[in-house]
Protein backbone atom coordinates (compact mmCIF):
# COMPACT_ATOMS: atom_id res chain seq x y z
CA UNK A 1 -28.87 16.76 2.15
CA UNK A 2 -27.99 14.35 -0.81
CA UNK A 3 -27.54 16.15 -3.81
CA UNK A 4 -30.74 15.80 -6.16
CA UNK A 5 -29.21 15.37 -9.28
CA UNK A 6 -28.02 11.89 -7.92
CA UNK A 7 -31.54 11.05 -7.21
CA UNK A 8 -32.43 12.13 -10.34
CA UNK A 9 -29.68 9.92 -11.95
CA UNK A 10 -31.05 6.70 -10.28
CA UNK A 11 -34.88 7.62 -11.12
CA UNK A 12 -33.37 7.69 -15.11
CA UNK A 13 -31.19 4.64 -14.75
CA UNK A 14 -34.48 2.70 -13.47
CA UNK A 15 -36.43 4.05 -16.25
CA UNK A 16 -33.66 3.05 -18.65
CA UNK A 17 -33.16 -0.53 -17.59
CA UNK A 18 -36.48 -0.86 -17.45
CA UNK A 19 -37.01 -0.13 -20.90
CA UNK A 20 -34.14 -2.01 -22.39
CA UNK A 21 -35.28 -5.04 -20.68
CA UNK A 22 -39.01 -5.06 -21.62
CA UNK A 23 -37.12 -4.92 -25.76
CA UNK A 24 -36.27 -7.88 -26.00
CA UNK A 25 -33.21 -6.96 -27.58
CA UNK A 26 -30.47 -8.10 -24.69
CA UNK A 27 -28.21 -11.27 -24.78
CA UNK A 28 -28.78 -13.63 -21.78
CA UNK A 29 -25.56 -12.51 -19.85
CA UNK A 30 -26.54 -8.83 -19.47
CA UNK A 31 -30.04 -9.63 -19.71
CA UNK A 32 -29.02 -11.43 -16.03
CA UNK A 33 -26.88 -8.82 -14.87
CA UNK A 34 -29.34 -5.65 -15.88
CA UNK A 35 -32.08 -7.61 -14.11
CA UNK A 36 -30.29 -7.67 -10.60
CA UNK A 37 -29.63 -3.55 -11.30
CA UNK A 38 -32.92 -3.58 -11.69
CA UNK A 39 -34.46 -5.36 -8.81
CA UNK A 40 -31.78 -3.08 -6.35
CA UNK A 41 -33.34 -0.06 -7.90
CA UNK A 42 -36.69 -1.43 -7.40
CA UNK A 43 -36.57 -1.54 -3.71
CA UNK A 44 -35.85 2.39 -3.28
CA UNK A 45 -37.42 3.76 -6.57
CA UNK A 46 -40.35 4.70 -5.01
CA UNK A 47 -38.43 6.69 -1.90
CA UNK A 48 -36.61 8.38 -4.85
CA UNK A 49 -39.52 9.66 -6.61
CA UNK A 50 -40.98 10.84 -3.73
CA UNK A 51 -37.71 12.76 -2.54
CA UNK A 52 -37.59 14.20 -6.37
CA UNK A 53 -41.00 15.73 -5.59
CA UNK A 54 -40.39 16.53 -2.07
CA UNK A 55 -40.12 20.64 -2.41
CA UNK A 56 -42.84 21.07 -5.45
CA UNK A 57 -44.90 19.33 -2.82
CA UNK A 58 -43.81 21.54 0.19
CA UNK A 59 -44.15 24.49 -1.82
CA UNK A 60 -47.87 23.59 -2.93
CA UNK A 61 -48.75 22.62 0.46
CA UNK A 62 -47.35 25.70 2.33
CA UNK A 63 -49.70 27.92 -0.37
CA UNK A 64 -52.48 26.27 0.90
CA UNK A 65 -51.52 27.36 4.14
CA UNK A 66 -50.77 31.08 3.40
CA UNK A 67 -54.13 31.54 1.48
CA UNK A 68 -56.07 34.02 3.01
CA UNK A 69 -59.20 32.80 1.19
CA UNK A 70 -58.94 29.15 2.49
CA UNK A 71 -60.85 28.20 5.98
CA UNK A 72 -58.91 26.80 8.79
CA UNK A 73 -60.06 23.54 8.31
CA UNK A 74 -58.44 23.14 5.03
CA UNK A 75 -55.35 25.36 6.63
CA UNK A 76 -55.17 22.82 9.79
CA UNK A 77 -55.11 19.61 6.89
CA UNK A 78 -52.45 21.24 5.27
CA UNK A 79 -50.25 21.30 8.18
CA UNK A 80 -50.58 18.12 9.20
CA UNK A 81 -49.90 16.83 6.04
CA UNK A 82 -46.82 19.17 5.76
CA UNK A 83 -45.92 17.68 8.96
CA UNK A 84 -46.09 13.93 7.46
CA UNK A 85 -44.60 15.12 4.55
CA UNK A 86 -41.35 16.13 6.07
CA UNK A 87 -40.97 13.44 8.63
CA UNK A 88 -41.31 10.83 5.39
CA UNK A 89 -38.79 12.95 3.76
CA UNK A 90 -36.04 12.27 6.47
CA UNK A 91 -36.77 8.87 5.93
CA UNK A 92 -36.31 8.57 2.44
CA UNK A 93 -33.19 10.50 2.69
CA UNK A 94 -31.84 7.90 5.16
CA UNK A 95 -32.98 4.98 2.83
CA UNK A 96 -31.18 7.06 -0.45
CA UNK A 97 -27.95 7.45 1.76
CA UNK A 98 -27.76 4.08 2.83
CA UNK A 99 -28.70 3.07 -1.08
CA UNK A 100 -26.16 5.17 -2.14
CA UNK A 101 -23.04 4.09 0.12
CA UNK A 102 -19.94 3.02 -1.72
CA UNK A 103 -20.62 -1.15 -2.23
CA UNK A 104 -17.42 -2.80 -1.59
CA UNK A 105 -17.29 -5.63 -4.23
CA UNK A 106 -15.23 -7.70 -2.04
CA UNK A 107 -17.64 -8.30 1.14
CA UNK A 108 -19.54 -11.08 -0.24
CA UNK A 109 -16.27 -13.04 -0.68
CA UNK A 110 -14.52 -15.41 1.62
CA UNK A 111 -11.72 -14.26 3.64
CA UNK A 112 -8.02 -15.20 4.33
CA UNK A 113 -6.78 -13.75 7.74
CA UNK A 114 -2.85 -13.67 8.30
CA UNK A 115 -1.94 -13.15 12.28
CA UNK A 116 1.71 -12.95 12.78
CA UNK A 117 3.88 -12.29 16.00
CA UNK A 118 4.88 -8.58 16.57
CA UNK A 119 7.20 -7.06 19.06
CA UNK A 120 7.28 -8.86 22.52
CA UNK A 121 9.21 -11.80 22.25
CA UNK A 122 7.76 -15.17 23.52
CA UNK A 123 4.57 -13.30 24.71
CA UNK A 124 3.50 -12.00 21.20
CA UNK A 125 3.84 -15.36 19.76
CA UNK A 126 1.54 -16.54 22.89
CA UNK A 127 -1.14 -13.72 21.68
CA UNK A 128 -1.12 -14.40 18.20
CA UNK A 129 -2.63 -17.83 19.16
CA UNK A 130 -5.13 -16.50 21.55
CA UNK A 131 -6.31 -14.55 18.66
CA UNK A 132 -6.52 -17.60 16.60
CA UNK A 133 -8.09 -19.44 19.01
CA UNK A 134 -10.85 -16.87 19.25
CA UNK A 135 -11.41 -16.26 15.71
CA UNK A 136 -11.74 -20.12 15.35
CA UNK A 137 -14.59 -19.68 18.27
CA UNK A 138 -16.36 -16.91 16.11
CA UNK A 139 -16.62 -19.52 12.99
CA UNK A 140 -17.66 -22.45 14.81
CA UNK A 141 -20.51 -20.38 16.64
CA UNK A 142 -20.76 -18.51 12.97
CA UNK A 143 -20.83 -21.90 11.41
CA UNK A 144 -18.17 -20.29 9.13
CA UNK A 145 -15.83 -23.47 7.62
CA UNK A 146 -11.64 -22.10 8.78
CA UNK A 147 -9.50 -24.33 6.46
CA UNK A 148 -5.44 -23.50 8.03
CA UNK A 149 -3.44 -22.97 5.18
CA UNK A 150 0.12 -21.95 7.26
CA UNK A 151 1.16 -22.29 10.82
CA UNK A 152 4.31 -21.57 12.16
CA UNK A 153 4.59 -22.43 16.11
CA UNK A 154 6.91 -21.19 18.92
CA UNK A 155 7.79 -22.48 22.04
CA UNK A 156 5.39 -22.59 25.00
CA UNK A 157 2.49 -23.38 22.82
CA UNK A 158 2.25 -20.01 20.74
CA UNK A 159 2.23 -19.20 17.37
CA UNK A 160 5.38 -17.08 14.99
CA UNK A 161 2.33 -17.17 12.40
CA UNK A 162 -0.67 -18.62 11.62
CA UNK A 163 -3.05 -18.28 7.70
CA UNK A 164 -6.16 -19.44 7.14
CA UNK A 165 -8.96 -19.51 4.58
CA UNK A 166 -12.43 -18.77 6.24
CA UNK A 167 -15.94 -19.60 4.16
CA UNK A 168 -18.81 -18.79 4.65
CA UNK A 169 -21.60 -16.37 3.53
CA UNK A 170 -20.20 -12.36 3.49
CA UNK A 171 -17.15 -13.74 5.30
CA UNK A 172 -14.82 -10.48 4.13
CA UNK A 173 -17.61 -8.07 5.13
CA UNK A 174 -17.57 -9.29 9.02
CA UNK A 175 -13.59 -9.64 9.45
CA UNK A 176 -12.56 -6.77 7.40
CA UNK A 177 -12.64 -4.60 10.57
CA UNK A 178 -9.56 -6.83 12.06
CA UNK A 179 -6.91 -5.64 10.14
CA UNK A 180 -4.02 -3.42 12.19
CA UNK A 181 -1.79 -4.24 15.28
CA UNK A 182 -3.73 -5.65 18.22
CA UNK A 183 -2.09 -4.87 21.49
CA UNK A 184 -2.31 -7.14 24.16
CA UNK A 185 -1.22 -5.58 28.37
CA UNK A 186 -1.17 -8.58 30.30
CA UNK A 187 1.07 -10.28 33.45
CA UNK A 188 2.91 -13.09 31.68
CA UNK A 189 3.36 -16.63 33.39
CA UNK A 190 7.52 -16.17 33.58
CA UNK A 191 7.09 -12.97 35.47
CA UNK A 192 7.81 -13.45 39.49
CA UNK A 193 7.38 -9.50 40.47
CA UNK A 194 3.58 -9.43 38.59
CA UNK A 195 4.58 -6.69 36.49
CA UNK A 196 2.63 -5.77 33.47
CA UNK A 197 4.09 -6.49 30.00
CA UNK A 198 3.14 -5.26 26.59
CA UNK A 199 3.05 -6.77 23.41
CA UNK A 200 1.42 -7.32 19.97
CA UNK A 201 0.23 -9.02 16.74
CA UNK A 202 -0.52 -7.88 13.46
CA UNK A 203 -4.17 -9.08 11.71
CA UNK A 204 -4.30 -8.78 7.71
CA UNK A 205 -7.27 -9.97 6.57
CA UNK A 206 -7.56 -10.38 2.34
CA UNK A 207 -10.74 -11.16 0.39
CA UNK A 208 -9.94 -14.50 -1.35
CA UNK A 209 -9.44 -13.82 -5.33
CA UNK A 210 -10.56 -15.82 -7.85
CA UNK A 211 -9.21 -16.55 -11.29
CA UNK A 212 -11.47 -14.17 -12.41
CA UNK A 213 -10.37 -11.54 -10.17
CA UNK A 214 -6.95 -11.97 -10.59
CA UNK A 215 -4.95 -13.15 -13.76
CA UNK A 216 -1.40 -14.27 -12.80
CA UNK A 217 0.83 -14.75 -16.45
CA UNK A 218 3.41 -17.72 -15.34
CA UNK A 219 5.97 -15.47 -16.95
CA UNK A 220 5.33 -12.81 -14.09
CA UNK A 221 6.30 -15.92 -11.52
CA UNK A 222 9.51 -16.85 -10.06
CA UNK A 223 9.61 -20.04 -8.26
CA UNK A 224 12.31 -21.27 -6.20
CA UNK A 225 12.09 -24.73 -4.34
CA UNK A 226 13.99 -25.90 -1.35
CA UNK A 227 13.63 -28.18 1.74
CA UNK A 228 11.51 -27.55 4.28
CA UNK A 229 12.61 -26.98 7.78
CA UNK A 230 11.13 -26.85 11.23
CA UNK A 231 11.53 -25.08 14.33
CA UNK A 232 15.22 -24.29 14.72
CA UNK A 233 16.32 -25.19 11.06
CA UNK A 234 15.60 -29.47 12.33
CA UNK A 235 14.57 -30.75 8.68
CA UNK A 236 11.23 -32.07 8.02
CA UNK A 237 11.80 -33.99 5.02
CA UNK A 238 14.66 -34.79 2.49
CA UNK A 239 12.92 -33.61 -0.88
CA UNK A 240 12.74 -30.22 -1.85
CA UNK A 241 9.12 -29.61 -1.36
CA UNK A 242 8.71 -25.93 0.17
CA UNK A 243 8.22 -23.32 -2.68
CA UNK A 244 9.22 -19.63 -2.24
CA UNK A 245 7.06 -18.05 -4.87
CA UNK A 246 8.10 -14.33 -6.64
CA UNK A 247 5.88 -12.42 -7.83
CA UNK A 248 8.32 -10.04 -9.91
CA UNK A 249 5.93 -6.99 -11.11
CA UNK A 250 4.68 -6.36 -7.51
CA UNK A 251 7.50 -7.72 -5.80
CA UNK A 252 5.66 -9.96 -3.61
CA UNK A 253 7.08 -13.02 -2.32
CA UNK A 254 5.14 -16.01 -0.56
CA UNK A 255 6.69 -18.80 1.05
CA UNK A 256 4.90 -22.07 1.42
CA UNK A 257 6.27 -25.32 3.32
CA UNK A 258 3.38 -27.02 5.50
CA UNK A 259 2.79 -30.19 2.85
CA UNK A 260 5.01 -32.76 1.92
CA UNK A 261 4.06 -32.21 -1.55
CA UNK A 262 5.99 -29.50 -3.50
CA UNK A 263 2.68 -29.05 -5.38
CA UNK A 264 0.45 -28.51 -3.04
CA UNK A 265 2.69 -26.19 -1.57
CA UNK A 266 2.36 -24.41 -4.45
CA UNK A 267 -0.99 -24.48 -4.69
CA UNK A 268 -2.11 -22.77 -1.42
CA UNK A 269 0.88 -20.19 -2.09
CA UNK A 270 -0.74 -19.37 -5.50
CA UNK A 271 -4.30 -18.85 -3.29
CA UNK A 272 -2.38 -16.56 -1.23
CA UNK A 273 -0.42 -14.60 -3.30
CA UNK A 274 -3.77 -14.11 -6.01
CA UNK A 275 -5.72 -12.74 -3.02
CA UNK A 276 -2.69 -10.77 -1.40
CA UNK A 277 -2.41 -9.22 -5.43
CA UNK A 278 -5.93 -8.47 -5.38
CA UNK A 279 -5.96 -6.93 -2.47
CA UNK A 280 -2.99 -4.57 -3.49
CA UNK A 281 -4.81 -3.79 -6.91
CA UNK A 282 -8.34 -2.91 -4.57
CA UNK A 283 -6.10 -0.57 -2.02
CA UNK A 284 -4.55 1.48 -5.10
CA UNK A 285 -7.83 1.86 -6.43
CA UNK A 286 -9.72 2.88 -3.68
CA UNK A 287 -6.73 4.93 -2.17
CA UNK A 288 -8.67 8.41 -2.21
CA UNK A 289 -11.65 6.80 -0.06
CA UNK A 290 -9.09 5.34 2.41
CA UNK A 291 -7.84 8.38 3.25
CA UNK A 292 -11.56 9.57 3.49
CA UNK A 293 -12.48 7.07 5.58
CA UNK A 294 -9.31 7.50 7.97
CA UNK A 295 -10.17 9.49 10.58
CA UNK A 296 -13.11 6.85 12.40
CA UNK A 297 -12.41 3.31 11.06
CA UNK A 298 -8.52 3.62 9.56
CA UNK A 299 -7.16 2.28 6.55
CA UNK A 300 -7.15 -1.20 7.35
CA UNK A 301 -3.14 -0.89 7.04
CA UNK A 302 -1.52 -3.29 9.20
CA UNK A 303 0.97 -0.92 10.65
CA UNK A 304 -1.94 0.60 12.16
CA UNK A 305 -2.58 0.46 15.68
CA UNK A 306 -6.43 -0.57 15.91
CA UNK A 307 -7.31 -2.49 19.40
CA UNK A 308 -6.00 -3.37 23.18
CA UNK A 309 -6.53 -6.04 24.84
CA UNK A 310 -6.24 -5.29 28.89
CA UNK A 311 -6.23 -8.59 30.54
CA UNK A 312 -5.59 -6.59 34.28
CA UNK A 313 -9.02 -4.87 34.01
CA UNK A 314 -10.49 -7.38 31.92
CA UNK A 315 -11.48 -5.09 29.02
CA UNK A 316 -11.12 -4.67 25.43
CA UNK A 317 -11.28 -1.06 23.63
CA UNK A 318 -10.98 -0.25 20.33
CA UNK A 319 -9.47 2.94 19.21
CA UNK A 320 -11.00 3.94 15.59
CA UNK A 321 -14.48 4.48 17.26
CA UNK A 322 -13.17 5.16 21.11
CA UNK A 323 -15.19 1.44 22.16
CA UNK A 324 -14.70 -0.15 25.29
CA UNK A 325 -16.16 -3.48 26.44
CA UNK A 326 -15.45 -4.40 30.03
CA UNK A 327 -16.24 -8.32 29.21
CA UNK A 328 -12.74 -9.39 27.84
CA UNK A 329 -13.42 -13.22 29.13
CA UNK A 330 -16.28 -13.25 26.72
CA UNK A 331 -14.70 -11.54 24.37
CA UNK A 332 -12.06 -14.42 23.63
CA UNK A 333 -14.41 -16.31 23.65
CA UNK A 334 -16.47 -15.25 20.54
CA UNK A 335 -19.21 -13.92 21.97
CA UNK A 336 -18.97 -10.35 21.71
CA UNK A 337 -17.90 -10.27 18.76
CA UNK A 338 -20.77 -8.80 16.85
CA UNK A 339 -20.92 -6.46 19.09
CA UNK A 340 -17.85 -4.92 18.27
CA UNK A 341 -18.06 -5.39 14.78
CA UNK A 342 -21.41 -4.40 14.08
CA UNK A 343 -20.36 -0.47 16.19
CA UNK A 344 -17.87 -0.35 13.14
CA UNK A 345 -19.90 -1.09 10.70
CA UNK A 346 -22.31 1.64 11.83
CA UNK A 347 -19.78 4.52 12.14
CA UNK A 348 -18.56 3.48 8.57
CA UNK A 349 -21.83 3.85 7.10
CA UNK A 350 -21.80 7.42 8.98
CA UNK A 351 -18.79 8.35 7.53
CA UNK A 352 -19.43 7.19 4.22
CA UNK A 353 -23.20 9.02 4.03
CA UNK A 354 -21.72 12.33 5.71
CA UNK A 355 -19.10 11.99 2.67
CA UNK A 356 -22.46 12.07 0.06
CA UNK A 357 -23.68 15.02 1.66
């Protein structure tokens, strides 16, 4: 049951903004922002009021009922009408607690997604671009625009690490779910006995920051510049054009070498160190619902075991929600996707509105 002073505190926030608004006497920047509040609270105002007056109405009903003096007729209305009564209660509830979930600010934004190598050698490297390659399949059938920002190959055609900037429309809100170690059982090519090998990757996916979200002084910065190297320290050019940037407050430290040009280097490590701050700032913030929201969908930590990938028995199961699809072809592919996201979603939400209760 939600509790009903915080039904009471939306019906007075609606009245209030409606009020201020119809003054007059608002500058155009809030005027814009109390008008969106506004509209939100416009589309469950009316499932509020009605839950407000949910047990004055019960009670008056359930008189009519108990009066001896009243014919059955009347009696026999009253019950069907308590009957509709409660079964439109339980549905405003459901529309209050889905109203009143916890909005994450950051899942209208775009999203960067960082898949590096974990432990298994050749083989992890060889899953971490498998995992690109299917997240690439989810934009282009998402229409979602991937920009790569770093890539770092291995031999045999894998990848040490790969970072990209996806756009798109709610881009964070559909990938946030991908952060954590993703396990991958499969038989690799080199092995003559068929035996069964296991390795991983690690998924961290950031909203992208803005300016706005994020103010970097340059005096918090250090930045060191040096020459960029390939695979097995060959040099790929003779200026000093990769740039190791420091952020010294938070001690995080990007390293950028992919363009010839020192400062564009710079640039796209700026992009990823802004979003890899804001992302920091968000966790300490919401650290207390993290740990609430643990137990079904995890933390989102990237040290956290989240998914397998069993290419013997062609299936894919995630572990937060216990979720097994037998279709790991398809999978890779792209198409299942929603599938597996949209099962996360939904036990979020469940956590989240058993946490308002």
């Amino acid at each position: 049951m939600i509790p009903l002073k915080k039904v009471q505190d939306l019906i007075l926030k609606h009245n209030n903004l409606e009020k201020e608004l119809s003054s007059g006497n608002i500058d155009k920047d809030n005027f814009v922002k109390k008008s969106k509040e506004y509209s939100e609270l416009n589309e469950i105002i009316n499932n509020a009021k009605q839950f407000e007056n949910f047990e004055r109405s019960k009670k008056d009903l359930e008189n009519l009922i108990n009066e001896e003096n009243n014919d059955s007729e009347i009696k026999n209305l009253a019950k069907i009408e308590l009957n509709d009564l409660i079964r439109n209660n339980q549905i405003n509830e459901q529309k209050l607690k889905m109203f009143l979930l916890p909005k994450d600010e950051a899942d209208s934004k775009n999203a960067i997604i960082e898949i590096r190598a974990g432990t298994g050698g050749l083989e992890a490297s060889l899953f971490v671009s498998d995992l690109f390659k299917m997240y690439e399949k989810v934009s282009n059938k998402k229409k979602w625009n991937l920009e790569i920002i770093s890539i770092s190959k291995s031999e045999a055609g894998g990848l040490k690490e790969v970072i990209s900037l996806i756009k798109g429309k709610n881009i964070y809100s559909s990938l946030k779910y991908e952060s954590g170690v993703h396990r991958v059982q499969r038989v690799p090519d080199t092995e003559t006995q068929g035996r069964v090998h296991t390795s991983a990757a690690t998924v961290a996916v950031l909203p992208e920051a803005e300016d706005v979200d994020v103010r970097i002084d340059d005096k918090d910065l250090r930045i060191d510049v040096f020459r960029s190297s390939g695979p097995g320290g060959q040099s790929v050019n003779t200026t000093d054009s990769a740039v190791r940037i420091t952020h010294i407050p938070s001690g995080i430290v990007v390293s950028q070498q992919d363009e010839k040009s020192q400062i564009r280097n710079k640039e796209k490590g700026l992009k990823i160190l802004r979003s890899r701050l804001y992302e920091f700032e968000r966790q300490k913030r919401d650290e207390q619902r993290s740990k609430e929201r643990k137990n079904k969908i995890g933390t989102g930590d990237r040290s956290e075991r989240i998914r397998t990938y069993n290419f013997p028995q062609g299936r894919v199961t995630d572990h937060r929600i216990n979720l097994t699809i037998h279709k790991l072809e398809q999978f890779m592919e792209g198409e299942l996707f929603d599938e597996m996201t949209e099962n996360l979603l939904l036990q979020d939400q469940e956590t989240e509105m058993n946490n308002l209760n």
